[in-house]
C-alpha atoms as a PDB file:
ATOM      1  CA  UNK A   1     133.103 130.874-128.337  1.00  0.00           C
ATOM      2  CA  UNK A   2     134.172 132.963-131.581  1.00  0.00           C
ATOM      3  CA  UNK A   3     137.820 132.867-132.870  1.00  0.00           C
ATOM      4  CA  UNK A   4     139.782 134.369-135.469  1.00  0.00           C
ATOM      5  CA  UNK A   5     142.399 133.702-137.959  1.00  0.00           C
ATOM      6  CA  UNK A   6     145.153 135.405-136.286  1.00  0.00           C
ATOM      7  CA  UNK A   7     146.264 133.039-132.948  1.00  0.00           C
ATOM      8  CA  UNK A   8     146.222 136.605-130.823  1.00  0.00           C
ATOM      9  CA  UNK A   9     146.455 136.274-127.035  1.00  0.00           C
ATOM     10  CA  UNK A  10     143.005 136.827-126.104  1.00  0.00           C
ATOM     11  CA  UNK A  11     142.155 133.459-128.366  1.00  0.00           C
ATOM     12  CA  UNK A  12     144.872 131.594-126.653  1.00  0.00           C
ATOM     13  CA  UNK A  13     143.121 133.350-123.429  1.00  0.00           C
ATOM     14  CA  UNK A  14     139.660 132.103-124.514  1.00  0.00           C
ATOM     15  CA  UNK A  15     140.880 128.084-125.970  1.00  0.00           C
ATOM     16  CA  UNK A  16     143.092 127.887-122.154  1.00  0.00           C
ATOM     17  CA  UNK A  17     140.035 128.977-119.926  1.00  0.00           C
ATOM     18  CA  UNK A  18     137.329 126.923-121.768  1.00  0.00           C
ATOM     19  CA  UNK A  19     139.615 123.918-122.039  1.00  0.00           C
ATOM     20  CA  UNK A  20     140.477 123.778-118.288  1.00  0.00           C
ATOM     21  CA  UNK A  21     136.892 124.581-117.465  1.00  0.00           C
ATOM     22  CA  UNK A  22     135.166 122.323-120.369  1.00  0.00           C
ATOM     23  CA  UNK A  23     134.726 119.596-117.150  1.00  0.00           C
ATOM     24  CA  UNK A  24     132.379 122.313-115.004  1.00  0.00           C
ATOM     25  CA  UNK A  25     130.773 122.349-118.686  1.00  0.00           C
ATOM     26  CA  UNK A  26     130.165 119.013-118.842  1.00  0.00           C
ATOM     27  CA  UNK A  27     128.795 118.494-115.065  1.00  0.00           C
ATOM     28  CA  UNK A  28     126.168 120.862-116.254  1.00  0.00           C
ATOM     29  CA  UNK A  29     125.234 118.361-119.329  1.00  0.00           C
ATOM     30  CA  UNK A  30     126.768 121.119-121.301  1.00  0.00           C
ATOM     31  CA  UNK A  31     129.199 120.361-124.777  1.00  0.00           C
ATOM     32  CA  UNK A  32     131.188 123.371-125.315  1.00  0.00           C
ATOM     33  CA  UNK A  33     132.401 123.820-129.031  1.00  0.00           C
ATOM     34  CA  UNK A  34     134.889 126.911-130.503  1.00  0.00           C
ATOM     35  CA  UNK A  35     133.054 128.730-133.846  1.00  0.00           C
ATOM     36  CA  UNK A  36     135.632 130.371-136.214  1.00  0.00           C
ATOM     37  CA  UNK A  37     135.362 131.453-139.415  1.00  0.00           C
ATOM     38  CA  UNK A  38     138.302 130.286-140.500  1.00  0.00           C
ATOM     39  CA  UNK A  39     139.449 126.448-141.692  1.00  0.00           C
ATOM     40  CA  UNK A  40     140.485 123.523-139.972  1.00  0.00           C
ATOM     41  CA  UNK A  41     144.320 124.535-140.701  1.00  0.00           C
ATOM     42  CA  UNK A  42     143.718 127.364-138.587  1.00  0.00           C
ATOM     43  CA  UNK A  43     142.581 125.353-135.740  1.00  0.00           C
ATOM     44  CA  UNK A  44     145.546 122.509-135.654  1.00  0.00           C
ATOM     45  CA  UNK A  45     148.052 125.314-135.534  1.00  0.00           C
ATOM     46  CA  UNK A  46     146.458 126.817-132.641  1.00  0.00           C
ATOM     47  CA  UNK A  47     145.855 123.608-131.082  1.00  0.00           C
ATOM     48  CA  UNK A  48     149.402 122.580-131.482  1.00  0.00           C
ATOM     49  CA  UNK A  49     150.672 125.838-130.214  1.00  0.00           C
ATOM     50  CA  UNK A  50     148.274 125.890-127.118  1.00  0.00           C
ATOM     51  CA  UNK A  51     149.910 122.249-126.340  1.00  0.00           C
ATOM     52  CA  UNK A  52     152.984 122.741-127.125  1.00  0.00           C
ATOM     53  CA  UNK A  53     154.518 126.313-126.726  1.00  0.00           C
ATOM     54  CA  UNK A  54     152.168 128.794-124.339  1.00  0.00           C
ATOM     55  CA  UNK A  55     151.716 128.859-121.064  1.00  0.00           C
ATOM     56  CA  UNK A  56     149.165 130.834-119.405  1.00  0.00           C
ATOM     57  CA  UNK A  57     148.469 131.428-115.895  1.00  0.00           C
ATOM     58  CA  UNK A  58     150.542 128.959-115.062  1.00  0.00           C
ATOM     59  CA  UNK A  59     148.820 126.255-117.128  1.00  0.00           C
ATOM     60  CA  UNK A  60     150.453 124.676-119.813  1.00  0.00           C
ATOM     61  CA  UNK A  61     150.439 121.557-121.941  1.00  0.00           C
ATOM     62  CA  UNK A  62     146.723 122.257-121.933  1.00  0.00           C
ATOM     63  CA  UNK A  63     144.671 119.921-124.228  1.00  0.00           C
ATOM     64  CA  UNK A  64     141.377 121.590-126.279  1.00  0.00           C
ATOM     65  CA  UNK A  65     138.556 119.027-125.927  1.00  0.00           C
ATOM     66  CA  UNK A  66     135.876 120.260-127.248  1.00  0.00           C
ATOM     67  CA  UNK A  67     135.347 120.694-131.031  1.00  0.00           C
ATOM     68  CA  UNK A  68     136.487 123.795-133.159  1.00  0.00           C
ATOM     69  CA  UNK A  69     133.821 124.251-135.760  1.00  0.00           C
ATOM     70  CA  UNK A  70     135.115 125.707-139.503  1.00  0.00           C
ATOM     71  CA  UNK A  71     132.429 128.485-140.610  1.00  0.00           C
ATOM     72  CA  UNK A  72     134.540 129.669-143.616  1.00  0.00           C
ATOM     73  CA  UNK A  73     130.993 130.726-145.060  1.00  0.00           C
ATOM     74  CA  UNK A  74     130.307 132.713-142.029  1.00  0.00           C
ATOM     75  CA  UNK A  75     126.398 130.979-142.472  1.00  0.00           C
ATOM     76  CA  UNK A  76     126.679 129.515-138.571  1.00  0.00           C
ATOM     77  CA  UNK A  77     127.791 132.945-137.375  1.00  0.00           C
ATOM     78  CA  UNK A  78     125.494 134.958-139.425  1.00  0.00           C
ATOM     79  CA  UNK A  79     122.635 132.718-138.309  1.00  0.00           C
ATOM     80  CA  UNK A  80     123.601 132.296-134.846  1.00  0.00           C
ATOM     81  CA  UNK A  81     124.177 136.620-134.512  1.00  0.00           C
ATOM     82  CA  UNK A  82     120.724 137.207-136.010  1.00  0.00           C
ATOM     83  CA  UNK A  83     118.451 134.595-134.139  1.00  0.00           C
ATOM     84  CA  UNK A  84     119.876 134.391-131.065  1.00  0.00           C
ATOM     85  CA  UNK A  85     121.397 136.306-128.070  1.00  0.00           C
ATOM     86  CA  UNK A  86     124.964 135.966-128.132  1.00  0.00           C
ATOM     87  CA  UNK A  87     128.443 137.131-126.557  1.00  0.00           C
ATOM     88  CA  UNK A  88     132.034 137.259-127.807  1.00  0.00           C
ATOM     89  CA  UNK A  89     133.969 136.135-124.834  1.00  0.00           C
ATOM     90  CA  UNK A  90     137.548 137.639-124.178  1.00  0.00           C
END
Protein backbone atom coordinates (compact mmCIF):
# COMPACT_ATOMS: atom_id res chain seq x y z
CA UNK A 1 0.00 0.00 0.00
CA UNK A 2 1.35 3.59 -1.14
CA UNK A 3 0.27 6.79 0.76
CA UNK A 4 0.76 10.34 0.52
CA UNK A 5 1.35 13.38 2.50
CA UNK A 6 -1.98 14.84 2.21
CA UNK A 7 -4.59 12.52 4.61
CA UNK A 8 -7.14 12.59 1.34
CA UNK A 9 -10.12 10.22 1.51
CA UNK A 10 -8.99 7.56 -0.66
CA UNK A 11 -5.87 7.07 2.02
CA UNK A 12 -8.28 7.05 4.85
CA UNK A 13 -10.23 4.56 2.29
CA UNK A 14 -7.06 2.44 1.80
CA UNK A 15 -5.60 2.56 6.00
CA UNK A 16 -9.78 1.54 6.99
CA UNK A 17 -10.02 -1.46 4.46
CA UNK A 18 -6.50 -2.92 5.08
CA UNK A 19 -6.83 -2.43 8.82
CA UNK A 20 -10.20 -4.28 9.13
CA UNK A 21 -8.97 -6.86 6.68
CA UNK A 22 -5.14 -7.08 8.02
CA UNK A 23 -6.67 -10.50 10.01
CA UNK A 24 -7.68 -12.32 6.38
CA UNK A 25 -3.91 -11.05 5.81
CA UNK A 26 -2.58 -12.70 8.46
CA UNK A 27 -4.57 -16.20 8.04
CA UNK A 28 -2.75 -16.24 4.79
CA UNK A 29 0.82 -15.93 6.72
CA UNK A 30 0.74 -12.56 5.15
CA UNK A 31 2.23 -9.06 7.17
CA UNK A 32 0.71 -6.19 5.50
CA UNK A 33 2.77 -2.86 5.90
CA UNK A 34 1.68 0.96 4.46
CA UNK A 35 4.85 2.58 2.19
CA UNK A 36 4.77 6.44 2.11
CA UNK A 37 7.12 8.72 1.22
CA UNK A 38 6.57 10.88 3.70
CA UNK A 39 7.82 10.86 7.69
CA UNK A 40 6.65 9.29 10.65
CA UNK A 41 4.74 12.70 11.62
CA UNK A 42 2.72 12.11 8.73
CA UNK A 43 1.69 8.75 9.78
CA UNK A 44 0.65 9.52 13.68
CA UNK A 45 -1.62 12.24 12.40
CA UNK A 46 -3.33 9.96 10.15
CA UNK A 47 -3.35 7.29 12.59
CA UNK A 48 -4.82 9.48 15.20
CA UNK A 49 -7.38 10.84 12.87
CA UNK A 50 -8.41 7.31 11.50
CA UNK A 51 -9.01 6.45 15.43
CA UNK A 52 -10.31 9.18 16.50
CA UNK A 53 -12.43 11.39 14.07
CA UNK A 54 -13.56 9.32 10.63
CA UNK A 55 -15.85 6.98 10.17
CA UNK A 56 -16.18 5.03 7.12
CA UNK A 57 -18.65 2.59 6.06
CA UNK A 58 -19.85 2.46 9.17
CA UNK A 59 -16.55 1.53 10.85
CA UNK A 60 -15.01 3.67 13.17
CA UNK A 61 -12.54 3.75 16.03
CA UNK A 62 -10.59 1.56 13.65
CA UNK A 63 -7.02 0.70 14.86
CA UNK A 64 -3.96 0.47 11.96
CA UNK A 65 -1.94 -2.65 12.85
CA UNK A 66 0.31 -3.10 10.57
CA UNK A 67 3.43 -0.90 10.17
CA UNK A 68 3.62 2.45 8.11
CA UNK A 69 7.05 2.50 6.60
CA UNK A 70 8.82 6.30 6.16
CA UNK A 71 10.51 6.33 2.51
CA UNK A 72 11.31 10.10 2.65
CA UNK A 73 14.20 9.08 0.12
CA UNK A 74 11.74 7.51 -2.13
CA UNK A 75 14.79 4.49 -2.43
CA UNK A 76 11.98 1.64 -1.25
CA UNK A 77 9.53 3.00 -3.80
CA UNK A 78 11.92 3.57 -6.54
CA UNK A 79 13.29 0.07 -5.99
CA UNK A 80 10.16 -1.64 -5.37
CA UNK A 81 8.44 0.27 -8.92
CA UNK A 82 11.44 -0.85 -10.98
CA UNK A 83 11.99 -4.59 -9.87
CA UNK A 84 8.84 -5.66 -9.20
CA UNK A 85 5.14 -5.77 -10.34
CA UNK A 86 3.22 -3.49 -8.35
CA UNK A 87 -0.31 -1.71 -7.81
CA UNK A 88 -1.45 1.52 -6.15
CA UNK A 89 -4.58 0.48 -4.42
CA UNK A 90 -7.54 3.05 -4.08
Amino acid sequence: MFLNLRLKYHFNKQLFTFAEREPEFSALNCQLAGLSIDGHYSHITWLRTITNKITFKGMKNMEVKFPLIEDISIVIAEKIRNDTVWRKFY
